[in-house]
Each structure stands twice: as C-alpha cells, then as structure tokens.
N, C-alpha and C. Protein backbone atom coordinates (compact mmCIF):
# COMPACT_ATOMS: atom_id res chain seq x y z
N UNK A 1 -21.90 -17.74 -56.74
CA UNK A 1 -21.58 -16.36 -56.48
C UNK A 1 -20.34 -16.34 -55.59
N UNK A 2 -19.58 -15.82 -55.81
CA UNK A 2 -18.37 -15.22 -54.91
C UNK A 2 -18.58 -14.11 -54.38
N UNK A 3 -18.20 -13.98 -53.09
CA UNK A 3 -17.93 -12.55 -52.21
C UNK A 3 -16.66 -12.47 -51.54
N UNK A 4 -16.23 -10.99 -51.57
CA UNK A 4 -14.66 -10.64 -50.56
C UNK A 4 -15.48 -9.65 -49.86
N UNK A 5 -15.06 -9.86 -48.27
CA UNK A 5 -14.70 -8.77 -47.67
C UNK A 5 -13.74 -8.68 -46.87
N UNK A 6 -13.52 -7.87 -46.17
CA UNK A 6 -12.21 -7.14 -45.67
C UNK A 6 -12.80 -6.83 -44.03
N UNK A 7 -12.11 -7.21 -42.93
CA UNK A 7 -12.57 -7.31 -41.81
C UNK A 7 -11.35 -6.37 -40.48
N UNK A 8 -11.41 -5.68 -39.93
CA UNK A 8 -10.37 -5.38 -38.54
C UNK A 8 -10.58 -6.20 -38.28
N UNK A 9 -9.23 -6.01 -36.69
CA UNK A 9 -8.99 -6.87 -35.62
C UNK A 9 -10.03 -7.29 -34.84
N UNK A 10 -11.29 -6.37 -34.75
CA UNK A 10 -12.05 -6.87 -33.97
C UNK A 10 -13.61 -7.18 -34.68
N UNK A 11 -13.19 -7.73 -36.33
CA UNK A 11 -14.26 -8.36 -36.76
C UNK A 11 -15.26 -7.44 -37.48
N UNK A 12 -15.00 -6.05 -37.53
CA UNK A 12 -15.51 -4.77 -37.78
C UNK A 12 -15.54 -5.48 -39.42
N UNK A 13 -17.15 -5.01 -40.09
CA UNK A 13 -16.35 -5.03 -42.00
C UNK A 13 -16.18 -3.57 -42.37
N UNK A 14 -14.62 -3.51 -42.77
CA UNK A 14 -14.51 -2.90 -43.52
C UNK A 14 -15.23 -2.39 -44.93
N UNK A 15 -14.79 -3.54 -45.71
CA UNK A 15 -15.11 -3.30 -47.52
C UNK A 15 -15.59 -4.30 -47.76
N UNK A 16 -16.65 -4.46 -48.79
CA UNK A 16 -16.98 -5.66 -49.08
C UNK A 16 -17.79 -5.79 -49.93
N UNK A 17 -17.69 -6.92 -51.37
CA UNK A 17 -17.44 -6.74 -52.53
C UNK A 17 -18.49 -7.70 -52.52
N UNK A 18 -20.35 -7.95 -52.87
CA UNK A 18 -20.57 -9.59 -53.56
C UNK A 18 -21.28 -9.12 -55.01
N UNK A 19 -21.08 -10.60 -55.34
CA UNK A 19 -21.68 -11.03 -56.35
C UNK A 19 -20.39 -10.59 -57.39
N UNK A 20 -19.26 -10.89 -56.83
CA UNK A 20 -17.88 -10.45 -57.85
C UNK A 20 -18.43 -11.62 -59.04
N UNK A 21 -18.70 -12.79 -58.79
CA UNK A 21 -18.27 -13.47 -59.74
C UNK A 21 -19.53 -14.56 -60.03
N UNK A 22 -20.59 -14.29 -61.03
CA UNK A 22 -21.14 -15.44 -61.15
C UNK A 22 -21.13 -16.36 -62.31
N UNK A 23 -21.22 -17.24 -62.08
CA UNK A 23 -20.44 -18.85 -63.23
C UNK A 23 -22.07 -19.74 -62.71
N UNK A 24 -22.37 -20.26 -64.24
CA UNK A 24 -23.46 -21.16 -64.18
C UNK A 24 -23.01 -22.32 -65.03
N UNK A 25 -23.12 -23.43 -64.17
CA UNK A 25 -22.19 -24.40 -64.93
C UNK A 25 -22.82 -25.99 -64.29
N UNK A 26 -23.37 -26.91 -65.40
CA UNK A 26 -23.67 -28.11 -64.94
C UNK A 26 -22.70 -29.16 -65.70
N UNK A 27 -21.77 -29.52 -64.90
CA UNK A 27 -20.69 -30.25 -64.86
C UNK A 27 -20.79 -32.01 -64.09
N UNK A 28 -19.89 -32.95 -64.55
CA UNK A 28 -20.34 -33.89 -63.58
C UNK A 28 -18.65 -34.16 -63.05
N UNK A 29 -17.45 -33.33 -63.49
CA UNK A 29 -16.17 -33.76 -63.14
C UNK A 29 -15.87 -32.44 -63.25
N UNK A 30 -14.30 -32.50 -62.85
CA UNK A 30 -13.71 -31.63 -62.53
C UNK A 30 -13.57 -30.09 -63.78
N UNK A 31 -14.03 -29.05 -63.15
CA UNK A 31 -14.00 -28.26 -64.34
C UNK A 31 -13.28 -26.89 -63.46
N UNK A 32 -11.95 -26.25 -64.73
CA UNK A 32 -11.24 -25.37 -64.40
C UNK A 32 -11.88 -23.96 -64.93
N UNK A 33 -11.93 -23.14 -63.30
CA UNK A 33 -12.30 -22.04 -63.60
C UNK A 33 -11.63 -20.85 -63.04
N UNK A 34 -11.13 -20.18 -63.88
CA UNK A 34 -10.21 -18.87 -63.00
C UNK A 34 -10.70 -17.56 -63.26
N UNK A 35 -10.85 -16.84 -61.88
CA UNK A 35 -10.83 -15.56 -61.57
C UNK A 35 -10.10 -14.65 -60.67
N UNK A 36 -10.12 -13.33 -61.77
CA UNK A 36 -8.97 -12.87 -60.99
C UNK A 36 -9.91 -11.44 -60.10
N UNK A 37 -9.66 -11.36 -58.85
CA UNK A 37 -10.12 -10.49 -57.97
C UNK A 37 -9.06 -9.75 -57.61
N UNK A 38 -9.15 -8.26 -58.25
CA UNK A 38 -8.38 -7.51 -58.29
C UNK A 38 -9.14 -6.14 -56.99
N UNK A 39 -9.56 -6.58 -55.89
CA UNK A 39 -9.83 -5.48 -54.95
C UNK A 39 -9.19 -5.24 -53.70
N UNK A 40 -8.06 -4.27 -53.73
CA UNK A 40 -7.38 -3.69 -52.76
C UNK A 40 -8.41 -3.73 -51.50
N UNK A 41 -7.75 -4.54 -50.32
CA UNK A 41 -7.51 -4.47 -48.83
C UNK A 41 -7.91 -3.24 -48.31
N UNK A 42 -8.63 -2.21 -47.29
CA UNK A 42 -8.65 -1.17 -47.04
C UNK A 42 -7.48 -0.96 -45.88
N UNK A 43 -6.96 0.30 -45.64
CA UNK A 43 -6.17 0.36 -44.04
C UNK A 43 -6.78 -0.62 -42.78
N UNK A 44 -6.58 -0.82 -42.10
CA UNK A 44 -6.70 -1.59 -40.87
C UNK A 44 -7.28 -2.95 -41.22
N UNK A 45 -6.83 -3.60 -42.59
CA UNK A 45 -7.62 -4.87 -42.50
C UNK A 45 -6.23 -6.01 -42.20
N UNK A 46 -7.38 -6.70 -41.22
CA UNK A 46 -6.33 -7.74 -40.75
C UNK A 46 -7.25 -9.17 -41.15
N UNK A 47 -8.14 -9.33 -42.08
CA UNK A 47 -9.01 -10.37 -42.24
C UNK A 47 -9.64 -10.52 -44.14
N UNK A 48 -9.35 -11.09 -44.51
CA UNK A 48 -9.92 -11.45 -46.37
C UNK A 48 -10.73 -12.54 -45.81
N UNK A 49 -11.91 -12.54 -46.06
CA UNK A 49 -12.97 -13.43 -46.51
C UNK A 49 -13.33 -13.79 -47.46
N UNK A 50 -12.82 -14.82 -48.25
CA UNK A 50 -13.76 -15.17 -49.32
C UNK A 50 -14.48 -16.50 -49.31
N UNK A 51 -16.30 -15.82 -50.04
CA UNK A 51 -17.09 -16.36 -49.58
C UNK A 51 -17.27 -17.27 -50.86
N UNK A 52 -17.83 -18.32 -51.11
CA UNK A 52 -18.28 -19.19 -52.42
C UNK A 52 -19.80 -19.97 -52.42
N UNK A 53 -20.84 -19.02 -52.57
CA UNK A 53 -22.27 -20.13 -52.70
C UNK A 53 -22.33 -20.27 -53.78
N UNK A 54 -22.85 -21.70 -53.59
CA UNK A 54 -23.29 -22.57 -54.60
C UNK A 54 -25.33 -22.70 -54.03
N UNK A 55 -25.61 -22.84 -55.35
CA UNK A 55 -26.99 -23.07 -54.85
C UNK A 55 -27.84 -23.09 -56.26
N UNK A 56 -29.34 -23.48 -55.96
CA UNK A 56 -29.75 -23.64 -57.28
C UNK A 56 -29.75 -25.34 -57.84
N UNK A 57 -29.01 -25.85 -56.43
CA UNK A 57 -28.70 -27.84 -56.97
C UNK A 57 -30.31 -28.52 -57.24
N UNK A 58 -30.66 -29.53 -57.95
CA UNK A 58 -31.57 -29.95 -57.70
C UNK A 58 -31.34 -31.92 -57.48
N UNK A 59 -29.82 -32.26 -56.94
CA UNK A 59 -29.59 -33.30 -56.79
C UNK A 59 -28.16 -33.43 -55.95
N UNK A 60 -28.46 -34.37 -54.99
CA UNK A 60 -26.96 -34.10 -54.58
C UNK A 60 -26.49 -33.58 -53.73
N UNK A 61 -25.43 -33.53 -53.43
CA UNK A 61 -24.52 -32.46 -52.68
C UNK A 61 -23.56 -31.78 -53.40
N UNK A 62 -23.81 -30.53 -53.39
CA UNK A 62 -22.46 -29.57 -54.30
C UNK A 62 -21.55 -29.49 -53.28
N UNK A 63 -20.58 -29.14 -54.23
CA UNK A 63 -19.27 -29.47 -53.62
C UNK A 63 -18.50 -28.10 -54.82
N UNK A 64 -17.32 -27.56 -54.20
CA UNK A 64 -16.20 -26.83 -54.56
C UNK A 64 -15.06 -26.84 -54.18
N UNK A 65 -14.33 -26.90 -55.13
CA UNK A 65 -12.84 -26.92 -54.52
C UNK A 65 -11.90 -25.67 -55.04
N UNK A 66 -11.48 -25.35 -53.94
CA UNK A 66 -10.53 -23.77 -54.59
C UNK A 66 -9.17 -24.13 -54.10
N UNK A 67 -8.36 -23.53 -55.03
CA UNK A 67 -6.68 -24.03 -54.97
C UNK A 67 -6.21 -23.30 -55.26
N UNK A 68 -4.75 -22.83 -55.52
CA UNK A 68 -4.14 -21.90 -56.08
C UNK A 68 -4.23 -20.58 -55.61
N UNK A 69 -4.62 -20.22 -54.68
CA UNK A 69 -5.11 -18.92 -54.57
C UNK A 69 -4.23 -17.98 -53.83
N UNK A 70 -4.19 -16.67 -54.51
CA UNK A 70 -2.68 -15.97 -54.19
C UNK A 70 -2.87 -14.44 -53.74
N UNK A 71 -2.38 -14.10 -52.21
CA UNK A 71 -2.82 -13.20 -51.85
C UNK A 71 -1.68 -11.90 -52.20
N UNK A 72 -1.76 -10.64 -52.29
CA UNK A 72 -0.39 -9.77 -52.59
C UNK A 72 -0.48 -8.87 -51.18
N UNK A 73 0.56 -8.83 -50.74
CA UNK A 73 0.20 -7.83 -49.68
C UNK A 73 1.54 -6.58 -50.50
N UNK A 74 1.05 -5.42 -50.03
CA UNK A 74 1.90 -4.38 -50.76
C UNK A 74 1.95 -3.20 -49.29
C-alpha cells in the first residue's frame, strides 16, 4: 500500500491520501513498477510524506526500493 500526506511547518496534517496504490506481487528479483501520484500539495504545506507498507510476507525480510521519484512544485 502506498500513502501521501501533506504536513505544515509545525507537523500539522494537512491532506492525506492512503491506500493510493495497491500492487500484489510475489517476485524473487528486481521487478519494475510505476505509479503516477497525481495529488496537489494543499497551501501551507512544507512536508510530502510518502509512505510504502509492505506486509502479508510469510518469509524473510521485505525489502523496497524507490528511485526516480519526481516532485513538481508550481
């Protein structure tokens, strides 16, 4: 599951978006997955959180790796 939220200066949440994105996937190497999170920032945010659980393992340690990731400020 993926989550965004949007935070003030003093940690306040603004906006906040979960369960944007769920992917069920038993993989043993590297597997490419893209999403695009298209949710506007509210006024006074000085903080993007994005969150990534994994869960549901029944071996192991999960692991994620996120790259590429591109913020727009307007």
């Amino acid at each position: 599951m993926v989550a965004l939220s949007y935070t003030d200066a003093a940690g306040v949440l603004l906006s906040g978006s979960t369960n944007l994105v769920n992917d069920t996937a038993v993989v043993s190497t590297w597997t490419h997955v893209q999403y695009g999170l298209s949710i506007a920032a509210p006024p006074g945010t000085v903080k993007a959180i994005l969150a990534i659980y994994m869960f549901g393992t029944t071996a192991g340690s999960p692991v994620a790796y996120v790259d590429d990731m591109q913020f727009y400020v307007a």
